[in-house]
PDB file of N, CA and C in Angstrom:
ATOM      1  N   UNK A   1     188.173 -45.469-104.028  1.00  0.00           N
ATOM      2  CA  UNK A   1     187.631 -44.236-104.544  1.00  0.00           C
ATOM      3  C   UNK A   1     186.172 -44.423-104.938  1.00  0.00           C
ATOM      4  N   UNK A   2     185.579 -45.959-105.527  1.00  0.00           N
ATOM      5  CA  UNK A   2     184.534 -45.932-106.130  1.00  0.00           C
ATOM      6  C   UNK A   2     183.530 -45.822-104.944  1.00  0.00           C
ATOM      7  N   UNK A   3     183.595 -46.627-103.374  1.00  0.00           N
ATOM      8  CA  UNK A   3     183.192 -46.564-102.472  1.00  0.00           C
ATOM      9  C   UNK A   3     182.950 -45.030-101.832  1.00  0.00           C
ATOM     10  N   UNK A   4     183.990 -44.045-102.108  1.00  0.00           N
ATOM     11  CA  UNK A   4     184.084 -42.891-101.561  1.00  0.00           C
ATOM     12  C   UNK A   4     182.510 -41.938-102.216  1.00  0.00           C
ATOM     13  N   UNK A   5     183.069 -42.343-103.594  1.00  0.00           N
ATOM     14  CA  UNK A   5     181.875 -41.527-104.532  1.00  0.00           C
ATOM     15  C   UNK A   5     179.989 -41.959-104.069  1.00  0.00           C
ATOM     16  N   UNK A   6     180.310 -42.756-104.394  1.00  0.00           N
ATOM     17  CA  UNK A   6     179.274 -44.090-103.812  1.00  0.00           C
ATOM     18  C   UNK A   6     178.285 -43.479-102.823  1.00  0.00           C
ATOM     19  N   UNK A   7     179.029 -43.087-101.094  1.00  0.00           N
ATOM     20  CA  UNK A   7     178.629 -42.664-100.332  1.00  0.00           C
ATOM     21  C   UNK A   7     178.383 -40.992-100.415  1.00  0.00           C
ATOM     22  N   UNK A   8     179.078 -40.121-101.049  1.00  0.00           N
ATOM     23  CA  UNK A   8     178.938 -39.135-101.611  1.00  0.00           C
ATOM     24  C   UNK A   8     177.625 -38.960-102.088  1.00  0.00           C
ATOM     25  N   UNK A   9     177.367 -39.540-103.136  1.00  0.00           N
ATOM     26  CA  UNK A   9     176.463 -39.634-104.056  1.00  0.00           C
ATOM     27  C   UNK A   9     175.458 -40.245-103.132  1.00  0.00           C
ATOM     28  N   UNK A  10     174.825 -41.473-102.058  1.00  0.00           N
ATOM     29  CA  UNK A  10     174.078 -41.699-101.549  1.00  0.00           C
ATOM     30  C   UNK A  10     173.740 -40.606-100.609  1.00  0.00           C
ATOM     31  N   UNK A  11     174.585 -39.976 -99.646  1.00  0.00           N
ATOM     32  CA  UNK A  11     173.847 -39.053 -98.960  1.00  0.00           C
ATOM     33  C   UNK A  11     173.129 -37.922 -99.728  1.00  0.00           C
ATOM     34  N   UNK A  12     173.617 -37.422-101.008  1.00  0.00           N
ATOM     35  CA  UNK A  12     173.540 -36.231-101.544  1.00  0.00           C
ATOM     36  C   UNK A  12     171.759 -36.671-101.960  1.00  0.00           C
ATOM     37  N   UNK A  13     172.020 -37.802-102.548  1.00  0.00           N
ATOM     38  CA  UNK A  13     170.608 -38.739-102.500  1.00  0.00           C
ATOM     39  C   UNK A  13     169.387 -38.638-101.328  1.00  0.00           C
ATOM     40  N   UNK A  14     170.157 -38.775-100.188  1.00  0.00           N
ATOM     41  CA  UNK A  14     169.089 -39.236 -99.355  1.00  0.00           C
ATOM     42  C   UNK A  14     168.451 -37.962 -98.613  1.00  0.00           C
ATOM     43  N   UNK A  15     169.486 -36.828 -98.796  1.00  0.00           N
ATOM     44  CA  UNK A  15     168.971 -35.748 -98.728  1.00  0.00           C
ATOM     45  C   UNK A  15     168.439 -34.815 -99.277  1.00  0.00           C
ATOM     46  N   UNK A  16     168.326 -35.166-100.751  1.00  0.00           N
ATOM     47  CA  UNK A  16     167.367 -35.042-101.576  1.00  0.00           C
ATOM     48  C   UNK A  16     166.034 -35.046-101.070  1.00  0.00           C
ATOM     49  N   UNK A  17     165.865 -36.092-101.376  1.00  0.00           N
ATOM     50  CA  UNK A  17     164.525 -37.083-101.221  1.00  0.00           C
ATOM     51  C   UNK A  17     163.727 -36.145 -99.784  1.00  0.00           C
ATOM     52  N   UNK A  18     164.601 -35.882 -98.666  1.00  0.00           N
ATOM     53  CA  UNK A  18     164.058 -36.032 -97.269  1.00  0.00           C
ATOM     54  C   UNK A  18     163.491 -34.462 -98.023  1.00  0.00           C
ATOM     55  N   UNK A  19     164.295 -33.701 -97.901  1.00  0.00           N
ATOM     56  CA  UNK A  19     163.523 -32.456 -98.718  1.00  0.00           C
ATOM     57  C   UNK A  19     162.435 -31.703 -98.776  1.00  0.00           C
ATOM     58  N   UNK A  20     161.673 -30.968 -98.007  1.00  0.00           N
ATOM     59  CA  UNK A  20     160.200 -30.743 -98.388  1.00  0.00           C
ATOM     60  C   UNK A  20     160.321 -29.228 -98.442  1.00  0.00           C
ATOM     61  N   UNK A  21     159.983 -28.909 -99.710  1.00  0.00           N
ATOM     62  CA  UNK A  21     159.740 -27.510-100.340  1.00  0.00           C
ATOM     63  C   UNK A  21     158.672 -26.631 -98.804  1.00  0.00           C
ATOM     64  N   UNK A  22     158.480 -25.445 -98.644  1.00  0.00           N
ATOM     65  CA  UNK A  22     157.396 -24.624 -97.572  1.00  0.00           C
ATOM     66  C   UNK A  22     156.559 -24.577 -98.929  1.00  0.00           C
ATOM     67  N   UNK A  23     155.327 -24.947 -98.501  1.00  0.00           N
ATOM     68  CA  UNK A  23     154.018 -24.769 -99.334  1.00  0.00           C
ATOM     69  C   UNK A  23     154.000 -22.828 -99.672  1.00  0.00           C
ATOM     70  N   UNK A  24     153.563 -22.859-100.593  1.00  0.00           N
ATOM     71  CA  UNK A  24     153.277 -21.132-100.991  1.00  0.00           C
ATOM     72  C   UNK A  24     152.049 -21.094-100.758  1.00  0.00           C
ATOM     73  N   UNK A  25     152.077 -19.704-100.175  1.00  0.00           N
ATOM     74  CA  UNK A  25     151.459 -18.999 -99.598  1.00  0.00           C
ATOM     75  C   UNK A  25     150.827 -17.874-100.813  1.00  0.00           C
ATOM     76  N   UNK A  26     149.184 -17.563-100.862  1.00  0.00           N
ATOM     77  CA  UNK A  26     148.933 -16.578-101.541  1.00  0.00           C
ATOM     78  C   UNK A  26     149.449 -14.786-101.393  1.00  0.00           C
ATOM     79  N   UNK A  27     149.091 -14.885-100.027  1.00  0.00           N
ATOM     80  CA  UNK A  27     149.801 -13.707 -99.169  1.00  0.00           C
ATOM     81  C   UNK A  27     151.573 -13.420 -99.428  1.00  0.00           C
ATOM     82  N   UNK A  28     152.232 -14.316 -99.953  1.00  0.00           N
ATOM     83  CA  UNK A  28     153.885 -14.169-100.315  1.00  0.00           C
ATOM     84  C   UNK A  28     154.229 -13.719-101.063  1.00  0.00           C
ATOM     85  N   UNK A  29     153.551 -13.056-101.982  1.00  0.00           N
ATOM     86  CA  UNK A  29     153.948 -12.226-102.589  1.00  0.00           C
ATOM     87  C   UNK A  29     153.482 -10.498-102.154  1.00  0.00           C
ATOM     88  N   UNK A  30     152.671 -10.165-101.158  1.00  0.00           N
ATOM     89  CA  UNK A  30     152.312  -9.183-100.931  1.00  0.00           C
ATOM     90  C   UNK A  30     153.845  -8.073-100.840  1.00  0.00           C
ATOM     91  N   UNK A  31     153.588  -7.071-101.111  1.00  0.00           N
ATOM     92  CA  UNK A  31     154.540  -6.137-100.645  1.00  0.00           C
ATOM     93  C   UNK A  31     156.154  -6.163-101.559  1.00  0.00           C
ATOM     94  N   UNK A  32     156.027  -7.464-102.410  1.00  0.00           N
ATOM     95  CA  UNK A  32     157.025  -7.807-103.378  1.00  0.00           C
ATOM     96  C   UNK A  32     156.773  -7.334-104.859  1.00  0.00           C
ATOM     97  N   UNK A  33     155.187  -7.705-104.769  1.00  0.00           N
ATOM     98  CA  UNK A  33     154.576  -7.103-106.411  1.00  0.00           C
ATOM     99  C   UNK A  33     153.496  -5.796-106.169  1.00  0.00           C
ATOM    100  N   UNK A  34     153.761  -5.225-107.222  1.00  0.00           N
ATOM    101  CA  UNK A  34     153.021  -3.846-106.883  1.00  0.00           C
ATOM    102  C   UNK A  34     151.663  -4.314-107.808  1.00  0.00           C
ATOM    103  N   UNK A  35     150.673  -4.044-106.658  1.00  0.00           N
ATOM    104  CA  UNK A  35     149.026  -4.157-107.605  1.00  0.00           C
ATOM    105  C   UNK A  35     149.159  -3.349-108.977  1.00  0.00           C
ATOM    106  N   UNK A  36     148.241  -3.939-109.665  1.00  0.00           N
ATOM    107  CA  UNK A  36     148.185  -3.699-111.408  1.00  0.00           C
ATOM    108  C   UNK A  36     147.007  -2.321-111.381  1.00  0.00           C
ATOM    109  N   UNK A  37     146.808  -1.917-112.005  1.00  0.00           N
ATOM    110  CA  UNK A  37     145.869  -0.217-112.152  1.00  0.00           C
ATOM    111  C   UNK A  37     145.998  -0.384-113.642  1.00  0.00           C
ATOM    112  N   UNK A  38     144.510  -0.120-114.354  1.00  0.00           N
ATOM    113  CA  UNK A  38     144.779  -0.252-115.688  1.00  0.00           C
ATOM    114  C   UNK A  38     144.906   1.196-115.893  1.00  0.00           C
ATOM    115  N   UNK A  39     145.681   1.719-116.740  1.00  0.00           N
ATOM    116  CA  UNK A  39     146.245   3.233-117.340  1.00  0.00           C
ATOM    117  C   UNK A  39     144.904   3.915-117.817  1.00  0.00           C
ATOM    118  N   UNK A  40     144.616   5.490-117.470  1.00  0.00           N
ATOM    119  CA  UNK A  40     144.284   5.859-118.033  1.00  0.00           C
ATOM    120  C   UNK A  40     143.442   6.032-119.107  1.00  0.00           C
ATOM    121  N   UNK A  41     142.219   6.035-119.689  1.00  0.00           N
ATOM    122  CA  UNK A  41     142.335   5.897-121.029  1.00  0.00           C
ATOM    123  C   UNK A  41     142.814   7.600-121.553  1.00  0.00           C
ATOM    124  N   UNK A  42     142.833   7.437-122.878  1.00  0.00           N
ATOM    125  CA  UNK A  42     143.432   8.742-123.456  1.00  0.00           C
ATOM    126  C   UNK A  42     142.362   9.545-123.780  1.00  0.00           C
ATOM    127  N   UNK A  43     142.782  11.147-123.615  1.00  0.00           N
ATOM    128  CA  UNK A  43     141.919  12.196-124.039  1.00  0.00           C
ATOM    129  C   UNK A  43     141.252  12.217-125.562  1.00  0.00           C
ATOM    130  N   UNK A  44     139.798  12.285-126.017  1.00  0.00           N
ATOM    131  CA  UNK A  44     139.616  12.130-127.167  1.00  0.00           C
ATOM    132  C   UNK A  44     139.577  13.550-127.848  1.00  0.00           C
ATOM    133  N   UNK A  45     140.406  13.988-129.206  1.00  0.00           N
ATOM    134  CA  UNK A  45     140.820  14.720-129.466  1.00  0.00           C
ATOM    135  C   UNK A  45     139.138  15.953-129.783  1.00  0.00           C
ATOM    136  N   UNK A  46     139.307  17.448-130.102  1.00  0.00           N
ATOM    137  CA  UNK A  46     138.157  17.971-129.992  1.00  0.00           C
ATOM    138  C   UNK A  46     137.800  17.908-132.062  1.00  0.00           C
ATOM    139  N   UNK A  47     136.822  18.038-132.135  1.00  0.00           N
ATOM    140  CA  UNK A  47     136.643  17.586-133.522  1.00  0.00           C
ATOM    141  C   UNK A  47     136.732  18.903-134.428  1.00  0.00           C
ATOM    142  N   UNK A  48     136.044  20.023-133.136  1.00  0.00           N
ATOM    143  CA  UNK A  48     136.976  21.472-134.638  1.00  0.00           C
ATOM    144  C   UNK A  48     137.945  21.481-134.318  1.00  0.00           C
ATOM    145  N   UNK A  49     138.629  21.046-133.441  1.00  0.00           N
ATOM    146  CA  UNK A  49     140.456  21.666-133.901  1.00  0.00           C
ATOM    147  C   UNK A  49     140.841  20.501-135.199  1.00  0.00           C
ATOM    148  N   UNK A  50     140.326  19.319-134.995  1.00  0.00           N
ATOM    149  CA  UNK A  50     141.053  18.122-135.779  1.00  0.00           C
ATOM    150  C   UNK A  50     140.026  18.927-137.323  1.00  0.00           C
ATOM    151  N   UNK A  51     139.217  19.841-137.906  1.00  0.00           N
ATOM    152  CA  UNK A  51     138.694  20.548-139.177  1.00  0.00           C
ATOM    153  C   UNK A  51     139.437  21.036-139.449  1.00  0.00           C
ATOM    154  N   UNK A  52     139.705  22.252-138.596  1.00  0.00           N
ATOM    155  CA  UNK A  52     140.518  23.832-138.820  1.00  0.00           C
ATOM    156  C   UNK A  52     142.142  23.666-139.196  1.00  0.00           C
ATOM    157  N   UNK A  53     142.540  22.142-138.752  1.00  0.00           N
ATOM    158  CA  UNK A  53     143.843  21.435-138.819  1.00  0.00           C
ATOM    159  C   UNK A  53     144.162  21.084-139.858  1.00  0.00           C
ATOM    160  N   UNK A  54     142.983  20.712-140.338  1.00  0.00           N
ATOM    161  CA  UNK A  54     142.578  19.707-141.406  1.00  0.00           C
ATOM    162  C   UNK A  54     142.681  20.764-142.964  1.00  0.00           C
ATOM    163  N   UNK A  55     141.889  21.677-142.177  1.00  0.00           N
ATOM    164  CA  UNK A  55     141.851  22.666-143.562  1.00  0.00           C
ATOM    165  C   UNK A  55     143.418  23.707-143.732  1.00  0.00           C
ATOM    166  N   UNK A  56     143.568  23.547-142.596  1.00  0.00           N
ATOM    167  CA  UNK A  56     144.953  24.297-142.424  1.00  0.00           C
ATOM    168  C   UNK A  56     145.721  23.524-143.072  1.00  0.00           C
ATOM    169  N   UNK A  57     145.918  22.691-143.150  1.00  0.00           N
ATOM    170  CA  UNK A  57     146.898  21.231-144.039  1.00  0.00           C
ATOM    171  C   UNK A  57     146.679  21.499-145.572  1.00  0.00           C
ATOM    172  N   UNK A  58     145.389  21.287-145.720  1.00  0.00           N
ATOM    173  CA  UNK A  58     145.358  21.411-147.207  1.00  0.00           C
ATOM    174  C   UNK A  58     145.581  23.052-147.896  1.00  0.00           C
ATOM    175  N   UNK A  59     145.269  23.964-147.134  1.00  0.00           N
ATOM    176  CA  UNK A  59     145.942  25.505-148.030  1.00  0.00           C
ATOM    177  C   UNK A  59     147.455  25.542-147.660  1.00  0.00           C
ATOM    178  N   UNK A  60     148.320  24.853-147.105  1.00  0.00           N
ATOM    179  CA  UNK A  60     149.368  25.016-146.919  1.00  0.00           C
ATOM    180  C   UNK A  60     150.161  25.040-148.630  1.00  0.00           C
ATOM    181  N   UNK A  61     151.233  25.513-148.350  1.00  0.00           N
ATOM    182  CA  UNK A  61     151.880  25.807-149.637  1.00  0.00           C
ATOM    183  C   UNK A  61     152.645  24.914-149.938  1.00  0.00           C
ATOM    184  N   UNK A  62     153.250  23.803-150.922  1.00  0.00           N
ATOM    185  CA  UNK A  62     154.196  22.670-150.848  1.00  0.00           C
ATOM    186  C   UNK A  62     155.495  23.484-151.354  1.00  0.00           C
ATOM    187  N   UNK A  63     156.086  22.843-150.582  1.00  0.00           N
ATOM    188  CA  UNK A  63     157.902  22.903-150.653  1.00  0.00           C
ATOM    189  C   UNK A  63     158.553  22.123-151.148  1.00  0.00           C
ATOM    190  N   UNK A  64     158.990  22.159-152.307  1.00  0.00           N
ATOM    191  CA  UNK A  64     159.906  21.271-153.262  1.00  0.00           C
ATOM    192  C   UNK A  64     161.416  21.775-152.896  1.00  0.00           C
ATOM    193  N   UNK A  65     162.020  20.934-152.821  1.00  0.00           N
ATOM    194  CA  UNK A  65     163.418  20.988-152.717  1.00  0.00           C
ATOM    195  C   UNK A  65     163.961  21.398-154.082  1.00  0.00           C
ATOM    196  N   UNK A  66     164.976  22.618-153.760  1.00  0.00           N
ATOM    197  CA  UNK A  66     165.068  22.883-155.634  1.00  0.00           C
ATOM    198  C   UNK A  66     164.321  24.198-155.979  1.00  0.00           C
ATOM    199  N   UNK A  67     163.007  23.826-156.016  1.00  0.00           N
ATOM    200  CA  UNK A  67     162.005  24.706-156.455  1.00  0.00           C
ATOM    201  C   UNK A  67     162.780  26.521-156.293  1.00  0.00           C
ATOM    202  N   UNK A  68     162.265  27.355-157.120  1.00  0.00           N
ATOM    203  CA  UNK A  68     162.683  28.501-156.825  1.00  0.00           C
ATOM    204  C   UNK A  68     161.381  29.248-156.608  1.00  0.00           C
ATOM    205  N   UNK A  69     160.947  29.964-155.700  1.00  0.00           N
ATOM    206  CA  UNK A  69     160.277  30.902-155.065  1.00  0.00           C
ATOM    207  C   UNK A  69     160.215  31.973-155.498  1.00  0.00           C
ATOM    208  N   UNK A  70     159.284  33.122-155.833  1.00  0.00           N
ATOM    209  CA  UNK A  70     159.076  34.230-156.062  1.00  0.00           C
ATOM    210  C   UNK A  70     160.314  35.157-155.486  1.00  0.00           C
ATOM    211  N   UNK A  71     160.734  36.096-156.246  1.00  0.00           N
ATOM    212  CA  UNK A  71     161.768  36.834-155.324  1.00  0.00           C
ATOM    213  C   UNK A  71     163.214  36.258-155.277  1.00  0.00           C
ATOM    214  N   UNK A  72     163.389  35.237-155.434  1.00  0.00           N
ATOM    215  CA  UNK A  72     164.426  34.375-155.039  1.00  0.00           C
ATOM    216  C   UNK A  72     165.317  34.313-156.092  1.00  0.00           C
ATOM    217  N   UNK A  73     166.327  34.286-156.173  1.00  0.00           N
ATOM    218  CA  UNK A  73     167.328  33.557-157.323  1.00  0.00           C
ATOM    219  C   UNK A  73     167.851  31.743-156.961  1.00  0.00           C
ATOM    220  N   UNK A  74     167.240  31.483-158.577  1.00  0.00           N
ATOM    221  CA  UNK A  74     167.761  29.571-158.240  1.00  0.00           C
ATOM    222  C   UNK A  74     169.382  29.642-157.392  1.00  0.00           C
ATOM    223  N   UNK A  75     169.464  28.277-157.100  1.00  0.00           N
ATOM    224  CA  UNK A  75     170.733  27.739-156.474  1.00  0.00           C
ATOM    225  C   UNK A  75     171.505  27.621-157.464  1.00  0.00           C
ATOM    226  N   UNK A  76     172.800  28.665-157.384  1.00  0.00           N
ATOM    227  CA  UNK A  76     173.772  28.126-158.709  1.00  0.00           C
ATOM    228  C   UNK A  76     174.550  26.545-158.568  1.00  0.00           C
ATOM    229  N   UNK A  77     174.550  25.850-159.531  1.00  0.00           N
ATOM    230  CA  UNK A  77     174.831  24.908-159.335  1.00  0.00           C
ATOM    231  C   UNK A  77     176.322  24.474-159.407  1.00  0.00           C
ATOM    232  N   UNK A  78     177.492  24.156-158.706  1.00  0.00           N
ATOM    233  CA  UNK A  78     178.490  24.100-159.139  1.00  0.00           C
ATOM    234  C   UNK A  78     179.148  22.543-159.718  1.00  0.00           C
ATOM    235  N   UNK A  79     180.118  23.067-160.564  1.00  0.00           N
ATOM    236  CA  UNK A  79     180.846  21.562-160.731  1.00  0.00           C
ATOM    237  C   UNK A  79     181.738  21.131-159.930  1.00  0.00           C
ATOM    238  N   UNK A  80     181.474  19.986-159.384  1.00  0.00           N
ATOM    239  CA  UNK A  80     182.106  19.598-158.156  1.00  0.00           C
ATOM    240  C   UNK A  80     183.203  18.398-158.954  1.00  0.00           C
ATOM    241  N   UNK A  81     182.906  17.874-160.231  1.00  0.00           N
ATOM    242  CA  UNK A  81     183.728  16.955-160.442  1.00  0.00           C
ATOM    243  C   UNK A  81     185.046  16.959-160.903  1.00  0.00           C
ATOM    244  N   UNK A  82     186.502  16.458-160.766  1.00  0.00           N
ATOM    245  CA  UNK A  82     187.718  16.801-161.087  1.00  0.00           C
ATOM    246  C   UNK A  82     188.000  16.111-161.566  1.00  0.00           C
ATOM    247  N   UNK A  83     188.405  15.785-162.649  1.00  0.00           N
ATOM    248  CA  UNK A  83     189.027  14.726-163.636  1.00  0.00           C
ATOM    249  C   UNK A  83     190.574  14.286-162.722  1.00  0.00           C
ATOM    250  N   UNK A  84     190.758  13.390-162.862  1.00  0.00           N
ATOM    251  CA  UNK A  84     191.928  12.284-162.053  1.00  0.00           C
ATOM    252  C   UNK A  84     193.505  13.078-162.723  1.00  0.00           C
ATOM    253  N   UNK A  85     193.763  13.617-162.290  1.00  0.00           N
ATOM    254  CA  UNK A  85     195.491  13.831-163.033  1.00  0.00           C
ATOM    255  C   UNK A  85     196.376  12.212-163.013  1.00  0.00           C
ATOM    256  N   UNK A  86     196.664  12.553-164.312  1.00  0.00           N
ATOM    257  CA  UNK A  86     197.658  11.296-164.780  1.00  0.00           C
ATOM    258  C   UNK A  86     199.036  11.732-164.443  1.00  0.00           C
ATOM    259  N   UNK A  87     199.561  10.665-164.015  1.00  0.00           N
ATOM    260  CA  UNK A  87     201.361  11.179-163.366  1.00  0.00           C
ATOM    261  C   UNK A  87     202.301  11.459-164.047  1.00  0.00           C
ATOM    262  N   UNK A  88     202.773  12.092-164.638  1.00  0.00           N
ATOM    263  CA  UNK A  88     203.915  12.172-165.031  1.00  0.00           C
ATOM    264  C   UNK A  88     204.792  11.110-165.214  1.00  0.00           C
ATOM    265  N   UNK A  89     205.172  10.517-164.433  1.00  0.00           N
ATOM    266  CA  UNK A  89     206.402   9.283-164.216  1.00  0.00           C
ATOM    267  C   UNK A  89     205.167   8.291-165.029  1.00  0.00           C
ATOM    268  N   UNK A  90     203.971   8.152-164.664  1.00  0.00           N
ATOM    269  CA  UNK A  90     203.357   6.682-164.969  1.00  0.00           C
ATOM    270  C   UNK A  90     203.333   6.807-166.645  1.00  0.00           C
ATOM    271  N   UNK A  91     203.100   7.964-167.100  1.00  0.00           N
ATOM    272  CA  UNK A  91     202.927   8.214-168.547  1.00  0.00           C
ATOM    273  C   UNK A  91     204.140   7.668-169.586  1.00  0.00           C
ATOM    274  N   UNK A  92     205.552   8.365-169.034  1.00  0.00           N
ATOM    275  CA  UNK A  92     206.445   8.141-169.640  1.00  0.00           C
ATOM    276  C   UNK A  92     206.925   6.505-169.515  1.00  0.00           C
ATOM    277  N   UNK A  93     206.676   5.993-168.543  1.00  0.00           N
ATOM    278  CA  UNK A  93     207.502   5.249-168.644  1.00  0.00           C
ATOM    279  C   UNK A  93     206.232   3.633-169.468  1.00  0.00           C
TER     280      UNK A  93
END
């Protein structure tokens, strides 16, 4: 068996070795990778809309959660909590 491996292992060896990779080619990748294009650059925004935006932001009215509004009646608030009923059976005994 050790002889068997032996020769196994030597050819697997010798055909190794004999082996010669095909040199690469610059051209081998053509048609595999798609050429690079740098993106776009981005539109630069117009400077009165980014004012009128600007000022539009700050007269805006803030919204508090809660808050009550002219006209409006507050949120009635309810009690949602239920006290635990004690059992009957657990009490007495």
């Amino acid at each position: 068996m050790a002889l068997r491996a032996d020769l196994v292992q030597d050819m697997y060896l010798k055909e190794l070795k004999a082996y010669k990779p095909t040199p690469l080619k610059a051209s081998d990748s053509e048609g595999l990778v798609q050429k690079f294009s740098a993106p776009k650059p981005p539109k630069s925004p117009d400077e009165g809309d980014i004012a009128q935006d600007l000022k539009a932001y700050e007269e805006q009215q803030v919204e508090v959660e809660g808050q009550v509004t002219s006209g409006e009646s507050g949120p009635v608030e309810e009690d949602w909590f239920e006290p635990p009923e004690e059992d009957e059976e657990a009490a007495s005994h």
